[in-house]
C-alpha atoms as a PDB file:
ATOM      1  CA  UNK A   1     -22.987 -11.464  -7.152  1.00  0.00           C
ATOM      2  CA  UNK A   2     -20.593 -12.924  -4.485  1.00  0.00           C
ATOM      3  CA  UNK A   3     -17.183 -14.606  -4.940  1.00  0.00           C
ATOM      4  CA  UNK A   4     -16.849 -17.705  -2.817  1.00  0.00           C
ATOM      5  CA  UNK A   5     -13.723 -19.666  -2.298  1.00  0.00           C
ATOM      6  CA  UNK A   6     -13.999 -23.222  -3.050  1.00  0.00           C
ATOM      7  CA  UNK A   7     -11.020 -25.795  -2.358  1.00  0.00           C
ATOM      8  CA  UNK A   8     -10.248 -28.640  -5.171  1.00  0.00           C
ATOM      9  CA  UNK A   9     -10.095 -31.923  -3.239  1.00  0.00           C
ATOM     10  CA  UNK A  10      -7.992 -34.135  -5.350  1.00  0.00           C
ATOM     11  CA  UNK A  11      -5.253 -30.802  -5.541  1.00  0.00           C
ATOM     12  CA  UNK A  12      -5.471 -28.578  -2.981  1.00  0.00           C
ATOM     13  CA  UNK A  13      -5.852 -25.327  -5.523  1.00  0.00           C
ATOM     14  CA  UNK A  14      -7.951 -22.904  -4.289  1.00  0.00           C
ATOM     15  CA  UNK A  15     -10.441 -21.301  -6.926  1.00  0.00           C
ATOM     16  CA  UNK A  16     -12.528 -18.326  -6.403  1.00  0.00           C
ATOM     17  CA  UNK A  17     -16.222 -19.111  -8.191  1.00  0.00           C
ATOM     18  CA  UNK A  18     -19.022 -16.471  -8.309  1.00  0.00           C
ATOM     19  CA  UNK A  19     -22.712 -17.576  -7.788  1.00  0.00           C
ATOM     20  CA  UNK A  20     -25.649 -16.482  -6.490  1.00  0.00           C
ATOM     21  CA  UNK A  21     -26.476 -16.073  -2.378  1.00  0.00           C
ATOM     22  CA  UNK A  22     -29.374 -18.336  -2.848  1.00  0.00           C
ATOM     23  CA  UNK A  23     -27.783 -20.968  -4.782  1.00  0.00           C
ATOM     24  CA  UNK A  24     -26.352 -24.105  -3.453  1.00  0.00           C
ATOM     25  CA  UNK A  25     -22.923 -24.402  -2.683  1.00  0.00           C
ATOM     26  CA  UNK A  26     -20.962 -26.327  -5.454  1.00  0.00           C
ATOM     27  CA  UNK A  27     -19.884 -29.921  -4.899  1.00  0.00           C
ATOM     28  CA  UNK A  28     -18.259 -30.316  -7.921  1.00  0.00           C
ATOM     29  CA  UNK A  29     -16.355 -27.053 -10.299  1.00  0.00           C
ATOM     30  CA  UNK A  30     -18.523 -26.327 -12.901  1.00  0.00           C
ATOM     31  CA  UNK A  31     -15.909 -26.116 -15.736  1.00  0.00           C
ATOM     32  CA  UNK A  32     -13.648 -29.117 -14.268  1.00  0.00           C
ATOM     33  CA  UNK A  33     -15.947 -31.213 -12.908  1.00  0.00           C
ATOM     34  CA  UNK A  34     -13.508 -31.793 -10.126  1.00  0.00           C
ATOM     35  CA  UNK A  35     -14.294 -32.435  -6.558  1.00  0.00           C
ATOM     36  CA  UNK A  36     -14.556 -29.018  -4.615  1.00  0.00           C
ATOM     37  CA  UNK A  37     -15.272 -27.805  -0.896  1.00  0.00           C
ATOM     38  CA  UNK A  38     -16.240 -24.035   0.145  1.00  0.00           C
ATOM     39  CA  UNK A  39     -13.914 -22.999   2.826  1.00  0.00           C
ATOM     40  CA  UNK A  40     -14.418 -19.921   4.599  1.00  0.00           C
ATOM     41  CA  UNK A  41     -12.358 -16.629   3.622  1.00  0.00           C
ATOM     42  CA  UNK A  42     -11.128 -13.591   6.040  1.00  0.00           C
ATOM     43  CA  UNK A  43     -13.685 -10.689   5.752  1.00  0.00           C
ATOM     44  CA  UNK A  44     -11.886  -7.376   3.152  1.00  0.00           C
ATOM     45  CA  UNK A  45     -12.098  -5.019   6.489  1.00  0.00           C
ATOM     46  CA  UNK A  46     -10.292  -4.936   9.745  1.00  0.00           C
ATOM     47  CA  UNK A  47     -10.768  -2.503  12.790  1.00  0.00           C
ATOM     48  CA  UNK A  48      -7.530  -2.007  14.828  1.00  0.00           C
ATOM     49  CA  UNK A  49      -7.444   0.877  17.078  1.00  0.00           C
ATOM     50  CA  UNK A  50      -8.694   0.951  20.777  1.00  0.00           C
ATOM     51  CA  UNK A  51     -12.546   1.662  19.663  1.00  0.00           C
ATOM     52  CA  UNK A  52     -14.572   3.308  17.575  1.00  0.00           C
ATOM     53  CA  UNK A  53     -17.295   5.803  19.214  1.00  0.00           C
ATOM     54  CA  UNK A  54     -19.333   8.718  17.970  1.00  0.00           C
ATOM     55  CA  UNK A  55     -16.963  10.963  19.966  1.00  0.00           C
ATOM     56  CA  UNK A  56     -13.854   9.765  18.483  1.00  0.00           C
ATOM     57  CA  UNK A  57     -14.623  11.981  15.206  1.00  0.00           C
ATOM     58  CA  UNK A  58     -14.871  15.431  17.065  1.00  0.00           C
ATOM     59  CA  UNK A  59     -12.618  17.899  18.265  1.00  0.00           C
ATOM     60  CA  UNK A  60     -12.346  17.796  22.411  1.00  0.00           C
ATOM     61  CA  UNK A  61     -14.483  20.067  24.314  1.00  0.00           C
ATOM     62  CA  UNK A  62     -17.428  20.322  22.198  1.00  0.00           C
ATOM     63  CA  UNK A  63     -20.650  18.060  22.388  1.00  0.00           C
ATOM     64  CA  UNK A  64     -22.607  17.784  19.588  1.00  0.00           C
ATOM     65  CA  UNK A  65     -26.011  17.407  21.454  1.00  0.00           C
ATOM     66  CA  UNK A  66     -26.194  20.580  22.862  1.00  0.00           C
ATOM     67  CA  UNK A  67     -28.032  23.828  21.782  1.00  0.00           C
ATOM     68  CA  UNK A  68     -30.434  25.197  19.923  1.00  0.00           C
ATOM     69  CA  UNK A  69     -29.740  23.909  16.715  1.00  0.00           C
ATOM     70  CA  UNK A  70     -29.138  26.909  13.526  1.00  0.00           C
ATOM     71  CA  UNK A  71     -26.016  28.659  14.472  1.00  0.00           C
END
């Protein structure tokens, strides 16, 4: 199941809750029963680089389209 990221309103802490995609988000934390907000998070990955293409993974000069196939 996810982690979401849920903000305490009366503190500020951040708490990290896990639940279900299809549930609700929580208004209130279900241990505490303090007032909490989702806020959104950064995604895990990052792409840096000038591009990612299929030709970026092969060596220069050959095509990979080409031929007959079973050498």
């Amino acid at each position: 199941m996810p982690t979401y990221l849920y903000k305490d309103l009366n503190t500020g802490e951040i708490y990290e809750l896990v639940q279900s995609m299809r549930d609700e988000p929580y208004t209130v934390h279900p241990e505490t029963g303090a007032a909490v907000k989702r806020v959104l998070a950064r995604p895990a990955i990052a792409f840096k680089g000038s591009g990612f293409y299929v030709t970026d993974s092969r060596p220069a000069g050959k095509s990979g389209g080409e031929g007959g196939g079973g050498e």
